[in-house]
N, C-alpha and C. Protein backbone atom coordinates (compact mmCIF):
# COMPACT_ATOMS: atom_id res chain seq x y z
N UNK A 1 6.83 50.86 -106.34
CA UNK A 1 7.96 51.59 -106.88
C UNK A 1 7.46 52.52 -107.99
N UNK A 2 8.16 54.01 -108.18
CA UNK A 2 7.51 54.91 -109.00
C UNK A 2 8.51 54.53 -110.64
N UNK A 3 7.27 54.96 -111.14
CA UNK A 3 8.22 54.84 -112.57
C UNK A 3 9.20 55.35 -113.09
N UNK A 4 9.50 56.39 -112.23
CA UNK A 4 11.03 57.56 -111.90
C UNK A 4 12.14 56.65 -111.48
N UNK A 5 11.65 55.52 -110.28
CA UNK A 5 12.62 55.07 -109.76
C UNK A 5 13.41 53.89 -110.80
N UNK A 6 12.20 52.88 -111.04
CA UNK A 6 12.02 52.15 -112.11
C UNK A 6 12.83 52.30 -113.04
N UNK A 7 12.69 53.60 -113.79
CA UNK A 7 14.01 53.88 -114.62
C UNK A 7 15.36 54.13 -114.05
N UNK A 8 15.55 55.05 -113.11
CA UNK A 8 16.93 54.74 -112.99
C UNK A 8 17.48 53.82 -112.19
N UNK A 9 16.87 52.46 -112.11
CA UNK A 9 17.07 51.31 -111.72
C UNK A 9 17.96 50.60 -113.12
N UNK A 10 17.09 50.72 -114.02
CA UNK A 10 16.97 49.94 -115.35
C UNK A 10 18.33 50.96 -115.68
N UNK A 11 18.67 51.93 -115.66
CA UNK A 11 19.74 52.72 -116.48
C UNK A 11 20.98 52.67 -115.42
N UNK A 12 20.91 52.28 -113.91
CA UNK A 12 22.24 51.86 -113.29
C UNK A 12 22.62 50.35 -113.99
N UNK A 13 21.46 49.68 -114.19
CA UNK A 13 21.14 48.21 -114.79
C UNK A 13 22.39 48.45 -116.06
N UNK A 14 22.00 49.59 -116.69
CA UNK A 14 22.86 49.86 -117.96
C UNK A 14 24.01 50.40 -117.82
N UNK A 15 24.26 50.93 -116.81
CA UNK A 15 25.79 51.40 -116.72
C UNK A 15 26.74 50.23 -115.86
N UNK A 16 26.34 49.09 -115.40
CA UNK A 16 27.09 47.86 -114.60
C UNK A 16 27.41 46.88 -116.00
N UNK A 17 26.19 47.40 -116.91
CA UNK A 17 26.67 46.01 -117.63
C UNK A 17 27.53 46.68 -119.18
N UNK A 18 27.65 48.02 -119.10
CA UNK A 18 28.50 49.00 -120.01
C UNK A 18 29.77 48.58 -119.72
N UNK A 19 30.10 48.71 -117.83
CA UNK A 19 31.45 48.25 -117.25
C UNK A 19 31.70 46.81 -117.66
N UNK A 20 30.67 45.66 -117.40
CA UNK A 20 30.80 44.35 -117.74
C UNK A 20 31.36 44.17 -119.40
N UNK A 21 30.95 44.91 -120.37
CA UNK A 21 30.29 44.46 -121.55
C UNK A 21 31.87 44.89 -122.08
N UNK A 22 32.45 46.21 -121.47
CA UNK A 22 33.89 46.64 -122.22
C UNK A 22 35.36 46.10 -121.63
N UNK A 23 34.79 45.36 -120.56
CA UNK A 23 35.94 44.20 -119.91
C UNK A 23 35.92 43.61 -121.20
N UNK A 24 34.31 42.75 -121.26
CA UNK A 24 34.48 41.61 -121.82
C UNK A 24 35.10 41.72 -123.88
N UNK A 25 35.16 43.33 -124.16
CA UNK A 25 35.05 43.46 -125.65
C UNK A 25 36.78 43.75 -125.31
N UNK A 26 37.47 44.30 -124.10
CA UNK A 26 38.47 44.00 -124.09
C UNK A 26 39.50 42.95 -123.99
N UNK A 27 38.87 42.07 -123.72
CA UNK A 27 39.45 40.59 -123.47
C UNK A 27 39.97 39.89 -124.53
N UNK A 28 38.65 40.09 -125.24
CA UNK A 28 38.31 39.75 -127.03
C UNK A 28 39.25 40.34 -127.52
N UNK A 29 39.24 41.56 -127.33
CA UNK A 29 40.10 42.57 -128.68
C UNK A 29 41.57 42.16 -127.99
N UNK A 30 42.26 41.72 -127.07
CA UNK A 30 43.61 41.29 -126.85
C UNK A 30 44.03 39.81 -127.69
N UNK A 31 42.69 39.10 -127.57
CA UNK A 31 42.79 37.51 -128.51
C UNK A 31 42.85 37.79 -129.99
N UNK A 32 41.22 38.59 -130.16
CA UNK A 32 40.91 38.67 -131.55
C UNK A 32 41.78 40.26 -132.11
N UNK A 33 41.82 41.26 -131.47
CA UNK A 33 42.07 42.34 -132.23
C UNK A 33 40.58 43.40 -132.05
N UNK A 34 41.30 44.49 -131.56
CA UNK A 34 39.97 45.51 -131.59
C UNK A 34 39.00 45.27 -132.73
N UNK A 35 39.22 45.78 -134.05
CA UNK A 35 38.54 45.33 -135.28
C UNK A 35 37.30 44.46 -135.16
N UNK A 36 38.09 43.39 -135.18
CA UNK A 36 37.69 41.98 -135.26
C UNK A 36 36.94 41.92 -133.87
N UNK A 37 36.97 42.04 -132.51
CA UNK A 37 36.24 42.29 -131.62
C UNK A 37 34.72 43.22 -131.43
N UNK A 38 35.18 44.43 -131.95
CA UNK A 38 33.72 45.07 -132.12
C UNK A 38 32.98 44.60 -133.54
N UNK A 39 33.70 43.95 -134.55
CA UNK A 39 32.69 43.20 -135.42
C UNK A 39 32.12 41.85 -135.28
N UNK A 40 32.36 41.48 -133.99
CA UNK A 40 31.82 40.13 -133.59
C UNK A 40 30.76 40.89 -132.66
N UNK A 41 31.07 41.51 -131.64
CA UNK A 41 30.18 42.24 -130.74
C UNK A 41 28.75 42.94 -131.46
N UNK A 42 29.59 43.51 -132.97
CA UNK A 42 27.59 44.44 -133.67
C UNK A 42 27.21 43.08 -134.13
N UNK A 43 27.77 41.78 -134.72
CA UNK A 43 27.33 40.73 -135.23
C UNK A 43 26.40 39.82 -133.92
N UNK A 44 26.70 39.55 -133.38
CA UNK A 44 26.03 39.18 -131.63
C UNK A 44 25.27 39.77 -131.43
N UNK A 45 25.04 41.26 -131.26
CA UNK A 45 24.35 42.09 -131.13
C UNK A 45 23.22 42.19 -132.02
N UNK A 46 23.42 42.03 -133.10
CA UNK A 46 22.21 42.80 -134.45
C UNK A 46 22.07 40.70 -134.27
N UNK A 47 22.44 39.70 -133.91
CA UNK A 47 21.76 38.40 -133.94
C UNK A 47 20.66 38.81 -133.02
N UNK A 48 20.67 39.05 -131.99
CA UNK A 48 20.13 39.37 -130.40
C UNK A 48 18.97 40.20 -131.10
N UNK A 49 19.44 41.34 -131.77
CA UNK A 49 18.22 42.30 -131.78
C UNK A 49 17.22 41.90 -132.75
N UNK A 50 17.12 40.93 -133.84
CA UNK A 50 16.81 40.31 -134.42
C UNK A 50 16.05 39.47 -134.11
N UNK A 51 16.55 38.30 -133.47
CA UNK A 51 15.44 37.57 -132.66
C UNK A 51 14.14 38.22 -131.58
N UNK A 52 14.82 39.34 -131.14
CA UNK A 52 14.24 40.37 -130.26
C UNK A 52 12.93 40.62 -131.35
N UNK A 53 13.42 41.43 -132.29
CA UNK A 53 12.50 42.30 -133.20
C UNK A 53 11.19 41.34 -133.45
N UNK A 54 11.42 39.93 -133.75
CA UNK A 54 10.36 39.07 -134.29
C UNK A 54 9.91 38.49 -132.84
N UNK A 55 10.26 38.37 -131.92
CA UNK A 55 9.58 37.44 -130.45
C UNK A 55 8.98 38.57 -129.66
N UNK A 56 9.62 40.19 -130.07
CA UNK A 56 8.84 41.03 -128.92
C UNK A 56 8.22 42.00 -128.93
N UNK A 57 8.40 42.38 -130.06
CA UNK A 57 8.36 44.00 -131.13
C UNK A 57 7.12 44.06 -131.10
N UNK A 58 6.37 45.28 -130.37
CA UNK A 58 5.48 45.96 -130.95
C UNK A 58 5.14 47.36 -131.89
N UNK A 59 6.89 47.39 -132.69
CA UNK A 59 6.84 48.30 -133.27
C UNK A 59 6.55 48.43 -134.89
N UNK A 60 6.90 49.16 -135.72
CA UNK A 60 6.61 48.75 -137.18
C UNK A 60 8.21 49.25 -138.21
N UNK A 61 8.68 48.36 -138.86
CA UNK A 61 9.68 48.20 -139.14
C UNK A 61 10.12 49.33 -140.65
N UNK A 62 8.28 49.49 -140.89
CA UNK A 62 8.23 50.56 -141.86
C UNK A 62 8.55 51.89 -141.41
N UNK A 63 8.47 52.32 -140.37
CA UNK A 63 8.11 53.86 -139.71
C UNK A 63 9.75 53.90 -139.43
N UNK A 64 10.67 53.03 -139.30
CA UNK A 64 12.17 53.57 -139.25
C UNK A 64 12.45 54.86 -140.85
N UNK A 65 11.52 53.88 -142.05
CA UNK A 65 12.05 55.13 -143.06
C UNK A 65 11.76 57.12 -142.71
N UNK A 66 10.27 57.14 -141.76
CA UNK A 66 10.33 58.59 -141.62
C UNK A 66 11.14 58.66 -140.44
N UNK A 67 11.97 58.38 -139.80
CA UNK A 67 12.72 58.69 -138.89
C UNK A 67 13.54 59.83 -139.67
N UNK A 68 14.42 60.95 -138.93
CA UNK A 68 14.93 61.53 -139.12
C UNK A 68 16.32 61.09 -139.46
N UNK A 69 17.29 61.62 -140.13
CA UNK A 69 18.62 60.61 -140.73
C UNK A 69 19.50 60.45 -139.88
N UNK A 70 19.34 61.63 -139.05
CA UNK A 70 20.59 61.61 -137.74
C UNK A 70 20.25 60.51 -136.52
N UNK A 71 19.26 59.92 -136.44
CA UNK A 71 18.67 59.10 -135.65
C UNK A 71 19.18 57.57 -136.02
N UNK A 72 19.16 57.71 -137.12
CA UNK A 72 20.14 56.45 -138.07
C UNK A 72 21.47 56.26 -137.44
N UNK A 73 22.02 57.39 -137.19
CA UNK A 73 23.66 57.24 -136.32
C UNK A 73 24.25 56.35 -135.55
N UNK A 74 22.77 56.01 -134.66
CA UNK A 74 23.17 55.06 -133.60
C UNK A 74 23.95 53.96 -133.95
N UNK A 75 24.13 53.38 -135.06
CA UNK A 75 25.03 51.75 -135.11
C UNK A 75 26.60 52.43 -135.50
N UNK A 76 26.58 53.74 -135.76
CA UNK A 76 27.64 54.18 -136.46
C UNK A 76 28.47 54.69 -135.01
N UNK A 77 27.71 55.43 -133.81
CA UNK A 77 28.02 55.67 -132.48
C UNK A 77 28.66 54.45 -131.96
N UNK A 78 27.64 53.69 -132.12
CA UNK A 78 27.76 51.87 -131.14
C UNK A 78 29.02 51.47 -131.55
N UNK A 79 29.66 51.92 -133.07
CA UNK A 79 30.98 51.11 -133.47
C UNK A 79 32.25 51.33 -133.11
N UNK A 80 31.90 53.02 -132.90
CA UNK A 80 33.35 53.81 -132.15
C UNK A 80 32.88 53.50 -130.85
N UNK A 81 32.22 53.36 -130.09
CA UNK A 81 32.23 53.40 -128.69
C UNK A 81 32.37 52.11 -128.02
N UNK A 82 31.88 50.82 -129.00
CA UNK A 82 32.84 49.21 -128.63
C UNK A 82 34.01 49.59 -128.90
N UNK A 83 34.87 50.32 -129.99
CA UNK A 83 35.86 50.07 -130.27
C UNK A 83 36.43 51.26 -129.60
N UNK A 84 36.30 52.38 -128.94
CA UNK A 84 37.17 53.21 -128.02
C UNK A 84 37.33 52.47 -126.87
N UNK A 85 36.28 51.76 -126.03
CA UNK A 85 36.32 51.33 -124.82
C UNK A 85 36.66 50.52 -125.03
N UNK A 86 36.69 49.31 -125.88
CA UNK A 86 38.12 48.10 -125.70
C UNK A 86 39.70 48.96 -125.87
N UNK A 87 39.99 49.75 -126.98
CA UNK A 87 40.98 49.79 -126.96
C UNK A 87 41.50 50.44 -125.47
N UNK A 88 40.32 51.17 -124.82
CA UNK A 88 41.42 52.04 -123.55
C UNK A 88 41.29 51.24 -122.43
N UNK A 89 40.35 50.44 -122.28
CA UNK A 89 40.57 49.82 -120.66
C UNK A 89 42.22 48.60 -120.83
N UNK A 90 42.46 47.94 -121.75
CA UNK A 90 43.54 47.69 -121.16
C UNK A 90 44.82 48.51 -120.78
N UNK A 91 44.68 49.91 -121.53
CA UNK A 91 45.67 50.70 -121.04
C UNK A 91 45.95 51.61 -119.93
N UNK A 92 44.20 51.90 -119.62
CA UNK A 92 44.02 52.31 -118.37
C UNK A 92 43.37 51.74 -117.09
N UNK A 93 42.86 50.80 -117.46
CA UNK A 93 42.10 49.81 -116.53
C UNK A 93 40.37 49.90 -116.50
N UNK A 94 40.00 48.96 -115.70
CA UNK A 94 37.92 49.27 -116.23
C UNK A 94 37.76 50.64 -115.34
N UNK A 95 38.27 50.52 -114.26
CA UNK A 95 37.62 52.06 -113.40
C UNK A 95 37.95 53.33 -113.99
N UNK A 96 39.31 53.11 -114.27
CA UNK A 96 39.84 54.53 -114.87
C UNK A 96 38.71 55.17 -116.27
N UNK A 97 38.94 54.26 -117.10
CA UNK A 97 37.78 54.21 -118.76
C UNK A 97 36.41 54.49 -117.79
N UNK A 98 35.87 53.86 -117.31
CA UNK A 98 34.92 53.77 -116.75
C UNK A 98 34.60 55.08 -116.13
N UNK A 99 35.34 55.87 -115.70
CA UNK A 99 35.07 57.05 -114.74
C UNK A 99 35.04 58.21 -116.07
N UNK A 100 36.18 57.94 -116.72
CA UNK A 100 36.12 58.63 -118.13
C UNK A 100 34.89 59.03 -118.81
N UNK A 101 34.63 57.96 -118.95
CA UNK A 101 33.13 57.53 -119.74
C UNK A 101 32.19 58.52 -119.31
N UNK A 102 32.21 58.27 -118.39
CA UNK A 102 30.71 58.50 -117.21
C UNK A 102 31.03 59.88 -116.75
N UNK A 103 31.99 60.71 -116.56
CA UNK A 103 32.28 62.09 -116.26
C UNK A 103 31.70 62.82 -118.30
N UNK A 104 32.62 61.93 -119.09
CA UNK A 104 31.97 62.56 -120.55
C UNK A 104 30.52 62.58 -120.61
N UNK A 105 30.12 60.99 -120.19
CA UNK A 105 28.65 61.03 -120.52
C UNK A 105 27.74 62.00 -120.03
N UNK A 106 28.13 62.11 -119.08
CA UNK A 106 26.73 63.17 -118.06
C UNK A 106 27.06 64.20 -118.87
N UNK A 107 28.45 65.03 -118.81
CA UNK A 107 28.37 66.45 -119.37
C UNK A 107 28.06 66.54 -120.75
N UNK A 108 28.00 65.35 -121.26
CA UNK A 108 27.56 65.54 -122.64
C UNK A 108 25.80 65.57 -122.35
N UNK A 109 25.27 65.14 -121.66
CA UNK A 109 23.70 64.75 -121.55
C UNK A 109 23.48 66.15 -121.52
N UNK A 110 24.12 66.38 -120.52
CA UNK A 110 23.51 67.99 -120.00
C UNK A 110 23.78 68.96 -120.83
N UNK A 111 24.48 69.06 -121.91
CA UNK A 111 24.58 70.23 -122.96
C UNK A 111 23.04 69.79 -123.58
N UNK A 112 23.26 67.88 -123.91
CA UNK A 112 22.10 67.73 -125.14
C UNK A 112 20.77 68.06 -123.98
N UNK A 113 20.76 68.03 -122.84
CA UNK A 113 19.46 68.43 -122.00
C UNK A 113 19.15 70.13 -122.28
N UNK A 114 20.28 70.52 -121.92
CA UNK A 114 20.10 72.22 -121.99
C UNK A 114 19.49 72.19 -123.56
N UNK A 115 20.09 71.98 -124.63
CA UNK A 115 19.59 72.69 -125.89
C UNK A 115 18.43 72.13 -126.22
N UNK A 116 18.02 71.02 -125.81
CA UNK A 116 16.76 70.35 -126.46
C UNK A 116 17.11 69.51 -127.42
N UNK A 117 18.69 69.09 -127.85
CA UNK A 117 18.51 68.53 -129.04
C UNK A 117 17.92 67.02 -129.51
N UNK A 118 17.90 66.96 -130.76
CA UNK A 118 17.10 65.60 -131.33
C UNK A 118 15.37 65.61 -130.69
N UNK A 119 14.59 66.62 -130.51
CA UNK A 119 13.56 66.29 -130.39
C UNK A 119 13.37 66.40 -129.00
N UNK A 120 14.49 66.49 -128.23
CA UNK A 120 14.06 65.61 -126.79
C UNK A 120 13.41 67.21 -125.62
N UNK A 121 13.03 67.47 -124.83
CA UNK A 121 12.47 68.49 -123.69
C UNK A 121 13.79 68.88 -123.27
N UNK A 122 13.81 70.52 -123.34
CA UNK A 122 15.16 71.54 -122.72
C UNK A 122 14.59 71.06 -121.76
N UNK A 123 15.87 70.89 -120.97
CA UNK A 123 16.15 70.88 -119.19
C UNK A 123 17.32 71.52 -119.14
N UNK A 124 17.33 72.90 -118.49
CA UNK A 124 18.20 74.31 -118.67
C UNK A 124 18.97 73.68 -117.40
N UNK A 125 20.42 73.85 -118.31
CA UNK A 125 21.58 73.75 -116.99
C UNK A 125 21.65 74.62 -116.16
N UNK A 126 21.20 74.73 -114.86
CA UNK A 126 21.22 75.41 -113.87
C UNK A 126 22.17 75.30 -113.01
N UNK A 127 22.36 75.94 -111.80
CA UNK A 127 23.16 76.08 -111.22
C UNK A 127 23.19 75.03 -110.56
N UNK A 128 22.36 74.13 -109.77
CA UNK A 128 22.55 72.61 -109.10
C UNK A 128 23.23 72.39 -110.17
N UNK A 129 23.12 72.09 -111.40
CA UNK A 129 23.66 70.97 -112.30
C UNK A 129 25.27 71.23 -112.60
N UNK A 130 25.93 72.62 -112.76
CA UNK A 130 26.78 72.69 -112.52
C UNK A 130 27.96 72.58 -111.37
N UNK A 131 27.17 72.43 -110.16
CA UNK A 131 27.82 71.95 -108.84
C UNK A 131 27.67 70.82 -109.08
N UNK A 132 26.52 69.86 -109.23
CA UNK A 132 26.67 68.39 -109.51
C UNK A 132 27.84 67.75 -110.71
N UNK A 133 28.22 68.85 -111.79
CA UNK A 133 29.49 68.51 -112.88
C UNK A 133 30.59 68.41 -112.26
N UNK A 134 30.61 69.83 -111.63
CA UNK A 134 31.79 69.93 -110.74
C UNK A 134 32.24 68.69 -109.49
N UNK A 135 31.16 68.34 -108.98
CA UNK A 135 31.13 67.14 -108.43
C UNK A 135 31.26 65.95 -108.66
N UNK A 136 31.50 66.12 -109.51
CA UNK A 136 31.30 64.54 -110.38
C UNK A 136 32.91 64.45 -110.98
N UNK A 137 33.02 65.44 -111.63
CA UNK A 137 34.37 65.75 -112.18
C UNK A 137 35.75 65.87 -110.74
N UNK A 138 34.82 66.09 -109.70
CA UNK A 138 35.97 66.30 -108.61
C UNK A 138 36.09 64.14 -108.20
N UNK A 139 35.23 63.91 -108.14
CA UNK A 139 35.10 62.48 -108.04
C UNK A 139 36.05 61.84 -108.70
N UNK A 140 36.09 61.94 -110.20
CA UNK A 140 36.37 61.00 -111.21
C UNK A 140 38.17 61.55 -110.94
N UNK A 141 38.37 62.57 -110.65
CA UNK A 141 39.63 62.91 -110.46
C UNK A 141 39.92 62.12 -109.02
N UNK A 142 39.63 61.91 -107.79
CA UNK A 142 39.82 61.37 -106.80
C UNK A 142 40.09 60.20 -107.30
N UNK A 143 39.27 59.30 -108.04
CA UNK A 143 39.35 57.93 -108.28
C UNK A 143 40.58 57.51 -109.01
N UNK A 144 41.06 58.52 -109.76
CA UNK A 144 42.02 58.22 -110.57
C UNK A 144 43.34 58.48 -110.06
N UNK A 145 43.09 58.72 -108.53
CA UNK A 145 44.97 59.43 -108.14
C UNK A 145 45.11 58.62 -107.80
């Protein structure tokens, strides 16, 4: 298996358990309360990554300070995005949120692909990629009638 494939094995891996993960933060947030749900979820989470950091880490815990500040964002992203996706799947259901998600996500990739931002290699939105939006967007509308 190529290491192309490999990854988007591992990143469908990540979008089944995105669907799994905002059932389950919705379930919570109907018992506990949105709030109180995504602050048990970063608490679980930062336990997890923790044990992670010391059993697997080959990284260095010093080199987060030259990181750039906007790179820091991520726990601040992670908090609205447990707490958008519990609050909408019970109102719209997991597929509906779910299609949501995933029609935003790509077109958001592909702006941050086109400009290059955060460091990462321009990949210029071309014309496949805009038939593939359009496609995708014609999808997520099918699913939802």
């Amino acid at each position: 298996m190529t290491a192309r494939i490999a990854a988007l094995l591992i990143a469908a891996l990540a979008g089944a358990l995105m669907a799994l993960q905002g059932s389950l933060n919705s379930a919570l947030g109907k018992v506990a309360g949105l709030w109180e749900a995504t602050f048990l979820v970063q608490i679980t989470g930062t336990l997890l990554a923790v044990g992670l950091l010391f059993a697997v880490s080959d990284g260095s815990l010093q080199k987060l300070w030259s990181a750039p500040w906007y790179t820091w964002l991520g726990g601040v992203l992670g908090v609205a995005i447990i707490f958008t996706v519990a609050a909408s799947i019970p109102k719209v259901g997991v597929a509906e949120a779910t299609t949501a998600i995933i029609v935003a996500q790509v077109l958001t990739a592909c702006i941050i692909d086109h400009l290059g931002l955060f460091g990462l290699q321009s990949i210029p939105f071309t014309w496949w990629r805009w038939v593939g939006g359009a496609l995708l967007a014609a999808g997520g509308w099918f699913l939802l009638r």
